[in-house]
Protein backbone atom coordinates (compact mmCIF):
# COMPACT_ATOMS: atom_id res chain seq x y z
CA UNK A 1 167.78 -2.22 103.23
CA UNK A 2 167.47 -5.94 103.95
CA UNK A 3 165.24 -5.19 107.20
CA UNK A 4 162.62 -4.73 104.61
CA UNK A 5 163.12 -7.53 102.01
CA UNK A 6 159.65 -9.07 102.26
CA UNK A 7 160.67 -12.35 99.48
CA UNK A 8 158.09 -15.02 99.68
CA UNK A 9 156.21 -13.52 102.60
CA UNK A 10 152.59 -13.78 102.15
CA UNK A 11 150.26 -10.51 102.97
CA UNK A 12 146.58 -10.42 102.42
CA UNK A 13 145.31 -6.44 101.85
CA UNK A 14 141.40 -6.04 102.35
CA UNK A 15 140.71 -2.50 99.86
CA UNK A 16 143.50 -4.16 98.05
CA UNK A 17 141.76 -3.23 94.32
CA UNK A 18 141.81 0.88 95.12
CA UNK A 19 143.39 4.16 96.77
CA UNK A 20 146.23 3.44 99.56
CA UNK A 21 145.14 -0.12 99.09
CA UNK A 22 146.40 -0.07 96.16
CA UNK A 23 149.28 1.53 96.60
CA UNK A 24 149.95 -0.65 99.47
CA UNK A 25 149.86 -3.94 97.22
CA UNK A 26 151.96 -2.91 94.77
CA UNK A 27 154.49 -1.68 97.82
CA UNK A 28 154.13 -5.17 99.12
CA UNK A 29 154.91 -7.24 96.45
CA UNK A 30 157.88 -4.71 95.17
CA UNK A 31 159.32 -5.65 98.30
CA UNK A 32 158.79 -9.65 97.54
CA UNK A 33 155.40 -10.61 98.47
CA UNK A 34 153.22 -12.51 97.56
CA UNK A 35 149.40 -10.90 97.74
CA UNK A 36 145.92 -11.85 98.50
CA UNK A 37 143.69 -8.96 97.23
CA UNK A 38 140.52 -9.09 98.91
CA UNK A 39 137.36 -5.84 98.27
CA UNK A 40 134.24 -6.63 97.78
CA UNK A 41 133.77 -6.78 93.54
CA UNK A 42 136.02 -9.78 92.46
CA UNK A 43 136.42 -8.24 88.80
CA UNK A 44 138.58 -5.11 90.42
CA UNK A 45 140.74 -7.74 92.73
CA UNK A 46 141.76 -9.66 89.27
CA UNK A 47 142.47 -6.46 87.69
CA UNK A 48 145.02 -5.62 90.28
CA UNK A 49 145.99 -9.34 90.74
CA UNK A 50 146.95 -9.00 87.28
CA UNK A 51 149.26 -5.91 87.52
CA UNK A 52 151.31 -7.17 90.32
CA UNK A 53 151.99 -10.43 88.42
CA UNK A 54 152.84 -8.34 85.39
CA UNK A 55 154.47 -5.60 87.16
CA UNK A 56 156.49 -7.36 89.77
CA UNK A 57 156.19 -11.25 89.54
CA UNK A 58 154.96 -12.10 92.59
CA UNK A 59 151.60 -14.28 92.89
CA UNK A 60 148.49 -12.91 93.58
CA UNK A 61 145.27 -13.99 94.65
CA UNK A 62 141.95 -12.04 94.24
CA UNK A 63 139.01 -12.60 96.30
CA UNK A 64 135.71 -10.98 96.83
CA UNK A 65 134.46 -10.36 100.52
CA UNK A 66 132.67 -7.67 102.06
CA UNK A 67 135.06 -7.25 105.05
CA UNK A 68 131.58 -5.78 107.28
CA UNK A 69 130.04 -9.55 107.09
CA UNK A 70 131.10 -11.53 109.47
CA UNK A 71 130.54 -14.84 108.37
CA UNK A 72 132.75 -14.33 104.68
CA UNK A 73 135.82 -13.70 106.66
CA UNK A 74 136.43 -16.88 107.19
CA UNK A 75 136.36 -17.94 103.49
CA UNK A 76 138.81 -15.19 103.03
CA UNK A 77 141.50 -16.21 105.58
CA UNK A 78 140.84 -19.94 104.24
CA UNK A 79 141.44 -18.95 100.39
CA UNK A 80 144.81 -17.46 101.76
CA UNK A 81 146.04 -20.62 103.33
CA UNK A 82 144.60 -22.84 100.68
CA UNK A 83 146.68 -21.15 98.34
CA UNK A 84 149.91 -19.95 99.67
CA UNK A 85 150.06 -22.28 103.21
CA UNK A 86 150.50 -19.09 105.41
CA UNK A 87 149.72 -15.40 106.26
CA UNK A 88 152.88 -13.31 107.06
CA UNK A 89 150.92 -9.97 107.06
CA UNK A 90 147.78 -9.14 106.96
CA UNK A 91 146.87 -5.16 106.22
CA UNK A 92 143.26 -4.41 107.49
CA UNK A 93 142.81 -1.34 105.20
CA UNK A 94 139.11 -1.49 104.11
CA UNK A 95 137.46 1.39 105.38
CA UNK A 96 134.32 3.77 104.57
CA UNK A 97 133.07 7.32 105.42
CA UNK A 98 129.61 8.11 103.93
CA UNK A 99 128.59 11.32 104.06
CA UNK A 100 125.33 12.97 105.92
CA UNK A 101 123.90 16.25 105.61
CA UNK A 102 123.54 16.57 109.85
CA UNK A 103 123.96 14.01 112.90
CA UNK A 104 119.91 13.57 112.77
CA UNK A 105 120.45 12.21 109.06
CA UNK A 106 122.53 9.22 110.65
CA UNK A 107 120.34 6.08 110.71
CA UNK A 108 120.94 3.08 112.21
CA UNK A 109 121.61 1.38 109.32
CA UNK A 110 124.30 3.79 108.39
CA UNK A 111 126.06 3.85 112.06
CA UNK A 112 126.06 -0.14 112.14
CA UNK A 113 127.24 -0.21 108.16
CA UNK A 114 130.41 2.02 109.32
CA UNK A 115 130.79 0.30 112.40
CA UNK A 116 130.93 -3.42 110.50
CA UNK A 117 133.34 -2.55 107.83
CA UNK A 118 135.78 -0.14 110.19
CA UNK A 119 135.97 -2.11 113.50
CA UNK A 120 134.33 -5.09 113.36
CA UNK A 121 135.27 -6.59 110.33
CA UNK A 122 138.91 -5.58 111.42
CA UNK A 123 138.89 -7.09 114.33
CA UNK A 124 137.42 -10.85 113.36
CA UNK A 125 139.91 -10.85 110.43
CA UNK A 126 142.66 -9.62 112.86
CA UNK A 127 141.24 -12.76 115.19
CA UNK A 128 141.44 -15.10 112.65
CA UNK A 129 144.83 -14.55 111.10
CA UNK A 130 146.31 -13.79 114.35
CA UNK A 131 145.56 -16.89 116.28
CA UNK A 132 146.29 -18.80 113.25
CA UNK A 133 149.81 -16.60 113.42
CA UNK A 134 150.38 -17.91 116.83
CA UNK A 135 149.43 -21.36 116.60
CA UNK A 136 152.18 -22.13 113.90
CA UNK A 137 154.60 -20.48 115.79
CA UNK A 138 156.13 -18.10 113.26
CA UNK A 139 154.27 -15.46 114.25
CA UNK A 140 153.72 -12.37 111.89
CA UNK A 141 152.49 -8.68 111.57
CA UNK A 142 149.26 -7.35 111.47
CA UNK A 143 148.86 -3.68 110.29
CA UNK A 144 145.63 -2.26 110.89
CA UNK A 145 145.11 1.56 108.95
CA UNK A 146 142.94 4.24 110.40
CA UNK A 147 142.61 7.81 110.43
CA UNK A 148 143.88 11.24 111.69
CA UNK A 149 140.04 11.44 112.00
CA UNK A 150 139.74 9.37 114.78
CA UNK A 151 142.57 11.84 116.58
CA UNK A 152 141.13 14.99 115.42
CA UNK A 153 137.44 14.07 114.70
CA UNK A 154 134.79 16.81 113.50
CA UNK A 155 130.91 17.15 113.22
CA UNK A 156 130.86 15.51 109.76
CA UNK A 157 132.42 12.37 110.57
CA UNK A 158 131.43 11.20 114.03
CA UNK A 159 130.70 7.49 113.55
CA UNK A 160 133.59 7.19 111.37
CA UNK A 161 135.73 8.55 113.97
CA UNK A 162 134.66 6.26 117.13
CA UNK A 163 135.15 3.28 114.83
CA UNK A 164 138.42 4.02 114.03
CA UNK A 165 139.59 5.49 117.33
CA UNK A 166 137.99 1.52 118.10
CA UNK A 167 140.92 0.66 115.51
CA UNK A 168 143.18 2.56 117.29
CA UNK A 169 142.23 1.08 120.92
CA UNK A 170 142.22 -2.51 119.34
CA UNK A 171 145.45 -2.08 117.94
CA UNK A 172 147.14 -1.83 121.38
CA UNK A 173 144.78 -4.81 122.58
CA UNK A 174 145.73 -7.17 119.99
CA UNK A 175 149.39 -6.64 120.26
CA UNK A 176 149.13 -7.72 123.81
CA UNK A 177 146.94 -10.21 123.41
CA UNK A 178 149.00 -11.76 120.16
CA UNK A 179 151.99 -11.22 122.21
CA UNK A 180 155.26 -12.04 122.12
CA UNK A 181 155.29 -13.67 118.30
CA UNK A 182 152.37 -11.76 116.56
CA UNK A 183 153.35 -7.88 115.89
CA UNK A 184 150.30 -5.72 115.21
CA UNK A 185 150.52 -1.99 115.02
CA UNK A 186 148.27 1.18 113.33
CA UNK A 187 148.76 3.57 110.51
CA UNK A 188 146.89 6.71 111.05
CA UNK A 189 146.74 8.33 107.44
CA UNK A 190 146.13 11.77 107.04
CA UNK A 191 144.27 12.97 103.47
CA UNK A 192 145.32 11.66 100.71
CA UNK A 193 144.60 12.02 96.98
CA UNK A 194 142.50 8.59 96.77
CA UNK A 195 139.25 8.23 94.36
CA UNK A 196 137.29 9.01 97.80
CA UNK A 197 138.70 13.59 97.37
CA UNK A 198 137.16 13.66 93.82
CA UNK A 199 133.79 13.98 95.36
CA UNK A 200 135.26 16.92 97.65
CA UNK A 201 134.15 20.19 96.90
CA UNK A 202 137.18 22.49 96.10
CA UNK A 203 137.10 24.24 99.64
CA UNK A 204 137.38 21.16 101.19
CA UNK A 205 140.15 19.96 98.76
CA UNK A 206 141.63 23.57 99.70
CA UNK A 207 141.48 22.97 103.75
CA UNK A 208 143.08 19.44 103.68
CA UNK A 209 146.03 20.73 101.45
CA UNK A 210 146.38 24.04 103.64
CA UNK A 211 146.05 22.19 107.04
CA UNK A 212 149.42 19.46 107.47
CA UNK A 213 152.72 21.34 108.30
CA UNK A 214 153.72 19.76 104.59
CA UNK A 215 150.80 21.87 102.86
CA UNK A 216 149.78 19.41 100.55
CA UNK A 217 147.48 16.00 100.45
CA UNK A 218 150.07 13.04 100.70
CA UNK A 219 149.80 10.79 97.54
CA UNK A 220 148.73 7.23 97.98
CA UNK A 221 152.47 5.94 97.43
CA UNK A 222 153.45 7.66 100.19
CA UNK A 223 151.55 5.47 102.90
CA UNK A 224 154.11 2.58 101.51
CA UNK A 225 157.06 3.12 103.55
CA UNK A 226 154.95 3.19 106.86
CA UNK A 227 153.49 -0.34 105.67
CA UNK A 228 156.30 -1.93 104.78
CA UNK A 229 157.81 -0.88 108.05
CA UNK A 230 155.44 -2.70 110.13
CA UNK A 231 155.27 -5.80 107.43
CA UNK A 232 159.41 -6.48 107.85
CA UNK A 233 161.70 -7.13 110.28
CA UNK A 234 162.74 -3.66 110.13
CA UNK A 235 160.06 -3.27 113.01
CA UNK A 236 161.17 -6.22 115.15
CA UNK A 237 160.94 -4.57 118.05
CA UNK A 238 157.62 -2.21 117.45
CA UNK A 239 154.33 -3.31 118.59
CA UNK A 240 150.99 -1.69 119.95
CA UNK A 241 152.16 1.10 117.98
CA UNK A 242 150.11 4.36 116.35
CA UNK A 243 151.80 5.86 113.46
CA UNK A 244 150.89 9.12 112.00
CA UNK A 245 151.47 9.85 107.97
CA UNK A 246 149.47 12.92 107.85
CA UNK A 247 151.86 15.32 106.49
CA UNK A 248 152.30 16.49 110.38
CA UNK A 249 148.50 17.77 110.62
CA UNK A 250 147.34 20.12 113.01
């Protein structure tokens, strides 16, 4: 299992301090990196900080930035290098799906709110670690996460959808653009049993579970393996790539 020793890589995780980016933290530094947890309240990025030092002994470095503004992404990427010298990976996983009654309930300030943190955001963070990947020459691996939504969208989650089939379009833009040393490549996560299904009714709980071939909601460890993949060498040869962990949904 060597192809997925990560020791003394360096990954940052934006929605590092909850759900699958969570899970994905404590998957990265299990496998030997060190972590830069980034969400916006600092006091939930130290609490998590904490855990993987205790839990793992790798380093970890919290810091607060609202991935939808622009102009703090740059502090982020520059607390990263200040501390560690490099970025191996970086895991765009900050995301957000409010909820509206009907499409005439969707304001502008909503559409542009889901549109900053789920696309643009992404992509200037993406821009910023990736030319820096390039520039020193060791390249690296950018994993960008976004949803089975954005394959199969539906009526109550249109914006959400078009930003992250925007993910799923820049994905396969960046890869060629970040070409040959700079790896980037897309989870596409099904439901899982984040904080974000406790405010599910229990029909809708119900439908997620009954819909994937598996019959269940995946739990948040279970987006690890498809990270990891992407973050090692284990995916040398993988790039522009769209990977599914949705329990086979239909």
């Amino acid at each position: 299992m060597t192809d997925f020793d990560l020791t003394d890589k360096v990954a940052i995780v934006t929605g590092g301090s909850r759900g699958l980016g969570h899970s994905t933290v404590l998957g990265l530094a299990r496998a030997g990196a060190d972590v830069v947890i980034a969400s916006r309240k600092l006091d939930n990025c130290k609490a998590v900080a904490d855990e993987v030092e205790e839990k793992t002994g790798r380093k970890a470095l919290a810091v607060a930035c609202h991935v939808g503004h622009w102009d703090q992404l740059d502090g982020l990427v520059d607390a990263a290098y200040d501390r560690f010298g490099k970025v191996d990976v970086l895991v765009n996983n900050a995301g957000m799906s409010p909820l509206y009654p009907d499409l005439m309930s969707v304001t502008e300030e909503l559409y542009d709110k889901v549109f900053d943190v789920n696309l643009k955001g992404p992509f200037r963070l993406a821009v910023l670690v990736g030319t820096r990947m390039v520039q020193s020459g060791d390249g690296g691996s950018i994993i960008n996460v976004s949803s089975i939504g954005s394959l199969r969208p539906y009526g109550g989650i249109v914006p959400y959808a078009a930003a992250k089939a925007g993910v799923n379009a820049m994905t396969v833009g960046l890869s060629d653009a970040f070409g040959p040393t700079v790896r980037v490549n897309c989870v596409i996560p099904g439901s899982f049993a984040t904080d974000v299904v406790q405010h599910w009714d229990e029909a809708t709980k119900q439908g997620a579970a009954a819909r994937p071939a598996l019959k269940r909601i995946g739990d948040p460890d279970e987006i690890v393996g498809a990270v990891l993949y992407f973050a090692s060498d284990a995916s040398s040869y993988t790039t522009g790539a769209l990977l599914r962990v949705d329990g086979g949904a239909v």
